[in-house]
C-alpha atoms as a PDB file:
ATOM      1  CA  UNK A   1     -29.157 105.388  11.079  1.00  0.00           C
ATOM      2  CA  UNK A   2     -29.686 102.533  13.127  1.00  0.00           C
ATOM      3  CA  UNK A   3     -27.317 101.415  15.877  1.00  0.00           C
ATOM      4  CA  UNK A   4     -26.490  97.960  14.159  1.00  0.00           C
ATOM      5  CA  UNK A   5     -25.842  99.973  11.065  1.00  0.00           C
ATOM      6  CA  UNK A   6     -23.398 102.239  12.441  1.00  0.00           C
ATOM      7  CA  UNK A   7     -21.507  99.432  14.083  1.00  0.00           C
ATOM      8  CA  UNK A   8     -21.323  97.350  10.538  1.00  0.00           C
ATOM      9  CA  UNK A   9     -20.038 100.965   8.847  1.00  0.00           C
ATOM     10  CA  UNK A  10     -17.625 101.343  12.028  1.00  0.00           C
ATOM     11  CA  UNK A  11     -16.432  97.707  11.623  1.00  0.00           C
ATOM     12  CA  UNK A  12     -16.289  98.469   7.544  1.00  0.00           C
ATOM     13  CA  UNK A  13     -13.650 101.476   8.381  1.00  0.00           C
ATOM     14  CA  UNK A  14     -12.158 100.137  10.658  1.00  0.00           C
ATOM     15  CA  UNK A  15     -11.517  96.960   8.413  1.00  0.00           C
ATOM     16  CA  UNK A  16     -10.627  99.063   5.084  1.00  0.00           C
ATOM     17  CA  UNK A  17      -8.213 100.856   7.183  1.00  0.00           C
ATOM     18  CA  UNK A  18      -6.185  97.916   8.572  1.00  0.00           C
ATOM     19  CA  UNK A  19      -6.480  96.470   4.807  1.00  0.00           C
ATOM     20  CA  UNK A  20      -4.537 100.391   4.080  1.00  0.00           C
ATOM     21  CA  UNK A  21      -1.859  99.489   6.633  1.00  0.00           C
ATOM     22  CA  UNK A  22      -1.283  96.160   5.320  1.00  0.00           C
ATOM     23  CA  UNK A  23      -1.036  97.656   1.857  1.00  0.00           C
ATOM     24  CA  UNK A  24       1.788 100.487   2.918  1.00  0.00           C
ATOM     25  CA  UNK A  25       3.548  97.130   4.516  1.00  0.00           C
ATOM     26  CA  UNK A  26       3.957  95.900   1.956  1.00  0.00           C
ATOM     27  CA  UNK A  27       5.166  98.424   0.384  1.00  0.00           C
ATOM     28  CA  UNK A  28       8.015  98.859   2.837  1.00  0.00           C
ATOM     29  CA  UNK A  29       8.713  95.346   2.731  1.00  0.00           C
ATOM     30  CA  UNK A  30       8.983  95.436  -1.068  1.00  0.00           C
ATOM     31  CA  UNK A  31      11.666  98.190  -1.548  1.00  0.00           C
ATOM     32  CA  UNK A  32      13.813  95.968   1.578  1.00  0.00           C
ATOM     33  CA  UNK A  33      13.512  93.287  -0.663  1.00  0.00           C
ATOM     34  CA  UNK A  34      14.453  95.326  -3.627  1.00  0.00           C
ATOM     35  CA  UNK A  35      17.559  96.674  -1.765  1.00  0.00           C
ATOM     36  CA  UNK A  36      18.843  93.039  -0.568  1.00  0.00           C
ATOM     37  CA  UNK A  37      18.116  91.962  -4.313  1.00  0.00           C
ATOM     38  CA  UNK A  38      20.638  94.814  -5.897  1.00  0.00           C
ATOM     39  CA  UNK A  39      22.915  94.230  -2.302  1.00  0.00           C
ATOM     40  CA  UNK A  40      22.909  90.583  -1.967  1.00  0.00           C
ATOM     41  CA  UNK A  41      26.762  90.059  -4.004  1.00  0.00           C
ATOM     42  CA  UNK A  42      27.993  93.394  -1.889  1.00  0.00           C
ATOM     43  CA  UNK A  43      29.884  91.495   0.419  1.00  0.00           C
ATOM     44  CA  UNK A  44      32.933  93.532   0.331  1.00  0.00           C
ATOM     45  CA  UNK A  45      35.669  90.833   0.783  1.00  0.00           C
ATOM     46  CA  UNK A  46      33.183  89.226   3.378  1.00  0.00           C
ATOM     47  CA  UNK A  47      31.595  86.613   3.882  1.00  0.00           C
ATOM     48  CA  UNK A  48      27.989  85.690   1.800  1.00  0.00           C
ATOM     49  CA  UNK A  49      24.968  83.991   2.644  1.00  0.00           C
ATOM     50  CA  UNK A  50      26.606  80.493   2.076  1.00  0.00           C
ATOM     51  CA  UNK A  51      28.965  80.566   4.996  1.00  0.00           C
ATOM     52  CA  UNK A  52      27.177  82.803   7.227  1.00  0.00           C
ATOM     53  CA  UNK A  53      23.265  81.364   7.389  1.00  0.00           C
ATOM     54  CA  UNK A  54      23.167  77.839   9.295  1.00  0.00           C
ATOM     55  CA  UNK A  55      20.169  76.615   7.408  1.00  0.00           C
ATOM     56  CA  UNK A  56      18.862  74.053  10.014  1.00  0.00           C
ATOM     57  CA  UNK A  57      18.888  76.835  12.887  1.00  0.00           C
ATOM     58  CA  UNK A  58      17.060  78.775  10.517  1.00  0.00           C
ATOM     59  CA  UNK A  59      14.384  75.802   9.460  1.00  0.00           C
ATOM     60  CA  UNK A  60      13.985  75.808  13.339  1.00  0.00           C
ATOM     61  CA  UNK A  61      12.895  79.083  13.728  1.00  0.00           C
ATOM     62  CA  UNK A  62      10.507  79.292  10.540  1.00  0.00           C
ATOM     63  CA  UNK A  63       8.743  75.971  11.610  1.00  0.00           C
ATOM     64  CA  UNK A  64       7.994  78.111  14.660  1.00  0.00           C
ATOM     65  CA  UNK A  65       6.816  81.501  13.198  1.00  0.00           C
ATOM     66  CA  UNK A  66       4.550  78.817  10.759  1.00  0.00           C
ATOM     67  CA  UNK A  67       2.834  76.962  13.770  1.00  0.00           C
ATOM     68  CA  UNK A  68       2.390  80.290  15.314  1.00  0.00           C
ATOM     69  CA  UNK A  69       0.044  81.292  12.367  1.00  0.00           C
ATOM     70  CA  UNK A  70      -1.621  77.754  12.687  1.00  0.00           C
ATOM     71  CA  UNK A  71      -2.460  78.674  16.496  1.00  0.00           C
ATOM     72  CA  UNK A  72      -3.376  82.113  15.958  1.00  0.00           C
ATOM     73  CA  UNK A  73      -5.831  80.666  13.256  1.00  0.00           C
ATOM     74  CA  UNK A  74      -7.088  78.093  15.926  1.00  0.00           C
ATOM     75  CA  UNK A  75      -7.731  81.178  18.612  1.00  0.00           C
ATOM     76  CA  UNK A  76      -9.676  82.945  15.856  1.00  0.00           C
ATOM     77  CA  UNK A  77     -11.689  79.949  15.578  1.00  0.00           C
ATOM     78  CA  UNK A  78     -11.976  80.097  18.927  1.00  0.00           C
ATOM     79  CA  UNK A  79     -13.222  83.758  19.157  1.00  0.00           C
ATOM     80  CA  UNK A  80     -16.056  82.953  16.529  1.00  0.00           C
ATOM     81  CA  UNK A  81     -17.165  80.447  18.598  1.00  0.00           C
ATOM     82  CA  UNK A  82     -17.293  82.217  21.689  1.00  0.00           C
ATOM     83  CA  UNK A  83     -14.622  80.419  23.495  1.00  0.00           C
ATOM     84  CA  UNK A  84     -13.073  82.733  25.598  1.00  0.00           C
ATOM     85  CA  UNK A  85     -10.693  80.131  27.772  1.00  0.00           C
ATOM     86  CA  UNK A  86      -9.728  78.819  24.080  1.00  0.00           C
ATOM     87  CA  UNK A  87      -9.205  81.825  22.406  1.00  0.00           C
ATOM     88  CA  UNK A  88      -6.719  82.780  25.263  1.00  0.00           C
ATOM     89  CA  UNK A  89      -5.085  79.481  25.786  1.00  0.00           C
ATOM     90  CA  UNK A  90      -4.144  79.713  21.390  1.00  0.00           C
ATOM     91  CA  UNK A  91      -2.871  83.326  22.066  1.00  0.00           C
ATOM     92  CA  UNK A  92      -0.694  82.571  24.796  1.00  0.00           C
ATOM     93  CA  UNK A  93       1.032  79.611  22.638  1.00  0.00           C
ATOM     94  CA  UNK A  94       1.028  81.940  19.541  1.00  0.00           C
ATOM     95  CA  UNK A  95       2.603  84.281  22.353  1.00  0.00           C
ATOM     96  CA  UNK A  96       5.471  81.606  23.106  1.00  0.00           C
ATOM     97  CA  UNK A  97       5.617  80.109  19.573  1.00  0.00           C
ATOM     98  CA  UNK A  98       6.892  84.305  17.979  1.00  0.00           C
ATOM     99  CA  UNK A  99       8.936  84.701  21.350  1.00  0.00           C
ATOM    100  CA  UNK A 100      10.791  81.885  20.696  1.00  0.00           C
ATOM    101  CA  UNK A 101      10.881  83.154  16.812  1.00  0.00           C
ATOM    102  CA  UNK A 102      12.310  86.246  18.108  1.00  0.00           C
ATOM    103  CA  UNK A 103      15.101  85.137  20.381  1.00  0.00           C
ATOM    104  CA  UNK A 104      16.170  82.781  18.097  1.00  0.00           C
ATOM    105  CA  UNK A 105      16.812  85.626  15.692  1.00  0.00           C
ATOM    106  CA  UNK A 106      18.559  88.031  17.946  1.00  0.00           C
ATOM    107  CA  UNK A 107      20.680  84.635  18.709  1.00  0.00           C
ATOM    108  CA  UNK A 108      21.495  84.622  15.193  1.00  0.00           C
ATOM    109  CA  UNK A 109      22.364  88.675  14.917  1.00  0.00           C
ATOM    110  CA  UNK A 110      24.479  88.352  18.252  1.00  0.00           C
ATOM    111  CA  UNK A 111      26.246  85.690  16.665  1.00  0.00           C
ATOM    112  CA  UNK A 112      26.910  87.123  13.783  1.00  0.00           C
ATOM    113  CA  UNK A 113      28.220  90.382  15.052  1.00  0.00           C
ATOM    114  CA  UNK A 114      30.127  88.610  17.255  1.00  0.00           C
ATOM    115  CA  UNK A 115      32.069  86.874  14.406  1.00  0.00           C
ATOM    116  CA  UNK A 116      32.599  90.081  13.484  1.00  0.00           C
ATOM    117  CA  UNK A 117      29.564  90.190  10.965  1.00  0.00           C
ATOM    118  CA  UNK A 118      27.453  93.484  11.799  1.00  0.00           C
ATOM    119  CA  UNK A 119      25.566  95.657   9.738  1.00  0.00           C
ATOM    120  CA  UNK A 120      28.230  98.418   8.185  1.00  0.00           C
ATOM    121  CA  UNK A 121      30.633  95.311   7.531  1.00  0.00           C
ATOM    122  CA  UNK A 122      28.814  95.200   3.619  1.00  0.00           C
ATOM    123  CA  UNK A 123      26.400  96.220   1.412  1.00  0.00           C
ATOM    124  CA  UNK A 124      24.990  92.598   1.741  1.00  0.00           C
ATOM    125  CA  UNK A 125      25.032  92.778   5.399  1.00  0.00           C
ATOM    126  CA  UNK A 126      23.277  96.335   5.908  1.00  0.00           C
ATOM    127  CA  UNK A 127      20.307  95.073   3.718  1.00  0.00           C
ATOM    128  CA  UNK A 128      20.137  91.650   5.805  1.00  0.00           C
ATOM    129  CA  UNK A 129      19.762  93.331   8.770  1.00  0.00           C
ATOM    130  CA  UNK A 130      17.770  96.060   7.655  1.00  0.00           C
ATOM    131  CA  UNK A 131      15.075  93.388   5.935  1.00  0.00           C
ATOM    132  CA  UNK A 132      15.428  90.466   8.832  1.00  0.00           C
ATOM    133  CA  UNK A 133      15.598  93.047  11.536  1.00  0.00           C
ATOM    134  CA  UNK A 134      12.298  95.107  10.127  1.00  0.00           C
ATOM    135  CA  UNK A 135      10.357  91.636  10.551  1.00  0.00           C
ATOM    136  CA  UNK A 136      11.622  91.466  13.234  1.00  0.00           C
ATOM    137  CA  UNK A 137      10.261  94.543  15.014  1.00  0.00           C
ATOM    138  CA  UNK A 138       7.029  93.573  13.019  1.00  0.00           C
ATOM    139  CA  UNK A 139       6.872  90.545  14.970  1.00  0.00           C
ATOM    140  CA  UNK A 140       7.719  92.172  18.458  1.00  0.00           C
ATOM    141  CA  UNK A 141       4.899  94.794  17.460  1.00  0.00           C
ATOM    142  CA  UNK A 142       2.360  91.917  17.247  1.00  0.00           C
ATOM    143  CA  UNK A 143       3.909  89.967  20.219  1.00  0.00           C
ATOM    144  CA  UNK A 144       2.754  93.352  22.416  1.00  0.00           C
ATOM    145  CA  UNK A 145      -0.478  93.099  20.570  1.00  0.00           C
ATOM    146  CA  UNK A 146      -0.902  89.424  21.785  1.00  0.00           C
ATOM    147  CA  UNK A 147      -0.384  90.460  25.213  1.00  0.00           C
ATOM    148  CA  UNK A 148      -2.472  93.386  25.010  1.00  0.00           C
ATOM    149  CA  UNK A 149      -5.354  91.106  23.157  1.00  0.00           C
ATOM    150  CA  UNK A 150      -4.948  88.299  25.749  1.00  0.00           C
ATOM    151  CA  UNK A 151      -5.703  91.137  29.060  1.00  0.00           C
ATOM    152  CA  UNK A 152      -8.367  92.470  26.948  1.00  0.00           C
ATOM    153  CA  UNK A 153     -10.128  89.581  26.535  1.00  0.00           C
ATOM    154  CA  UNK A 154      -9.904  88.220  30.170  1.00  0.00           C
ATOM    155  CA  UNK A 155     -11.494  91.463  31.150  1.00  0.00           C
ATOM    156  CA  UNK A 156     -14.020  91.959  28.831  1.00  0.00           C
ATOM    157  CA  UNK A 157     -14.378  88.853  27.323  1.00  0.00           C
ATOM    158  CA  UNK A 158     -15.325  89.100  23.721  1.00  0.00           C
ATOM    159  CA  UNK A 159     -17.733  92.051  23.729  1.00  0.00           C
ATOM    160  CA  UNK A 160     -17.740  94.748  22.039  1.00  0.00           C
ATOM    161  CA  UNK A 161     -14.948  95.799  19.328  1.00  0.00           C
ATOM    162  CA  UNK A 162     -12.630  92.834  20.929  1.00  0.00           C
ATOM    163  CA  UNK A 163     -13.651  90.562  18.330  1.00  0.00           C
ATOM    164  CA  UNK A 164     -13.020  92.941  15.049  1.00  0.00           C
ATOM    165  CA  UNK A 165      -9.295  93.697  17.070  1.00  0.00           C
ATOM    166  CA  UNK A 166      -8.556  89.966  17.444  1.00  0.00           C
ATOM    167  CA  UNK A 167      -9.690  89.806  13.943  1.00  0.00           C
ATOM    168  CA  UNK A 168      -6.786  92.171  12.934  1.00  0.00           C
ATOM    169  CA  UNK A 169      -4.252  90.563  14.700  1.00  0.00           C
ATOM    170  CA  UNK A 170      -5.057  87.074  13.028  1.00  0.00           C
ATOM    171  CA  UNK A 171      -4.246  89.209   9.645  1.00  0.00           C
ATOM    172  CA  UNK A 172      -1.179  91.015  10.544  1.00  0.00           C
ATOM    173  CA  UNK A 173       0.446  87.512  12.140  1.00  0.00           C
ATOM    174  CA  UNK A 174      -0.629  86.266   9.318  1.00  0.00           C
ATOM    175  CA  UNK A 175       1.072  88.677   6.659  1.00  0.00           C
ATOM    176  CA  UNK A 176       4.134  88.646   9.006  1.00  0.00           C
ATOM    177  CA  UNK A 177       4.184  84.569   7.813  1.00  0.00           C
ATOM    178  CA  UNK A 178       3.884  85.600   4.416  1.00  0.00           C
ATOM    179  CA  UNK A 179       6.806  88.018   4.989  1.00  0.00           C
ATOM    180  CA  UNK A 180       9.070  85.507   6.622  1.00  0.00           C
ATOM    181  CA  UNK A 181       8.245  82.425   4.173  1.00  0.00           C
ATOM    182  CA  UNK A 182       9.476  85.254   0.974  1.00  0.00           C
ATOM    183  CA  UNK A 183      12.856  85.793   3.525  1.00  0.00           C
ATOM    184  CA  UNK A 184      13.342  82.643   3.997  1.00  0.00           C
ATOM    185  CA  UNK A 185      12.959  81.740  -0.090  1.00  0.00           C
ATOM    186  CA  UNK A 186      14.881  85.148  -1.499  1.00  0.00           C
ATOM    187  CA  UNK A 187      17.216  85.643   1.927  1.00  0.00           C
ATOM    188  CA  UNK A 188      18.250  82.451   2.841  1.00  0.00           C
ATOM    189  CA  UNK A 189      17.593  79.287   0.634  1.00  0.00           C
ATOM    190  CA  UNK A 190      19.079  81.530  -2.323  1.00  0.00           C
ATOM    191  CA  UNK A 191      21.480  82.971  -0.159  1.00  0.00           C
ATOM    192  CA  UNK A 192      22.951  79.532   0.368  1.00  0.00           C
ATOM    193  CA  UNK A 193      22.739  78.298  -3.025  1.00  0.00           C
END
């Protein structure tokens, strides 16, 4: 087998395999959503959706997590091109852009178990946190990818399997978008409705 051969069947693994991952994702993220659907009236005497979520803090953060997926997609142009000083320049703003997602929603959690609001206070409440905080570690997964993409790249440039890795992390920020736009639709703009 030829050497160019072996890399495209490498790259084809490698490629189903991340497409597998994505796949048991969702799965995970499916039966969280299933929970908060059958938990989301649990609120045990407490407080629901309606007076807890402060919708225009939330719009905030998911305009955020949303032009984060516009600049990763920018850096994988980037990559395709060859443009190693782009490439890193998008995934450093991606970097900020789901940073600033992410402290925003620990904000919110503080805040809420401040008030009093913490996970074993409901039903409702153990499956928001459970659901919010899983995409949450998602995105702090990927954030650790970012940096480990963007020291990669400076010191190998885009040789090699770099490009097939950056590849990978466009799709999983990608699906983590697609994750937060179905919380913020089920969790919160029903949850206040």
């Amino acid at each position: 087998m030829e050497l160019a051969e072996k890399t495209n069947h490498n790259i084809e693994k490698v490629t189903f395999g991340f497409w597998v991952y994505i796949m048991t994702d969702c799965v995970l993220f499916a039966s969280l959503f299933a929970t908060y659907a059958v938990l989301r009236n649990s609120t045990f005497g407490g407080k629901s959706g309606l007076e807890l979520f402060n919708m225009p803090y939330i719009l905030v953060e998911t305009m955020l997590l949303l032009t984060s997926s516009f600049t990763i997609g920018l850096g994988l142009l980037a990559a395709s091109r060859n443009a190693k000083k782009q490439l890193l320049g998008w995934l450093s703003l991606t970097f900020i852009l789901g940073l600033g997602f992410l402290v925003m929603e620990l904000a919110e959690f503080s805040k809420m178990i401040a008030e009093g609001n913490g996970f074993q206070r409901s039903g409702f409440l153990s499956s928001y946190f459970t659901l919010v905080g899983t995409h949450g570690l998602h995105i702090s997964a990927g954030l650790l990818w970012i940096i480990v993409m963007i020291f990669q790249v400076s010191r190998r440039g885009l040789k090699g399997s770099i490009r097939q890795k950056i590849a990978c992390l466009g799709l999983f920020w990608h699906f983590l978008d697609v994750i937060w736009i179905l919380i913020f639709s089920i969790v919160y703009l029903m949850g206040v409705s």
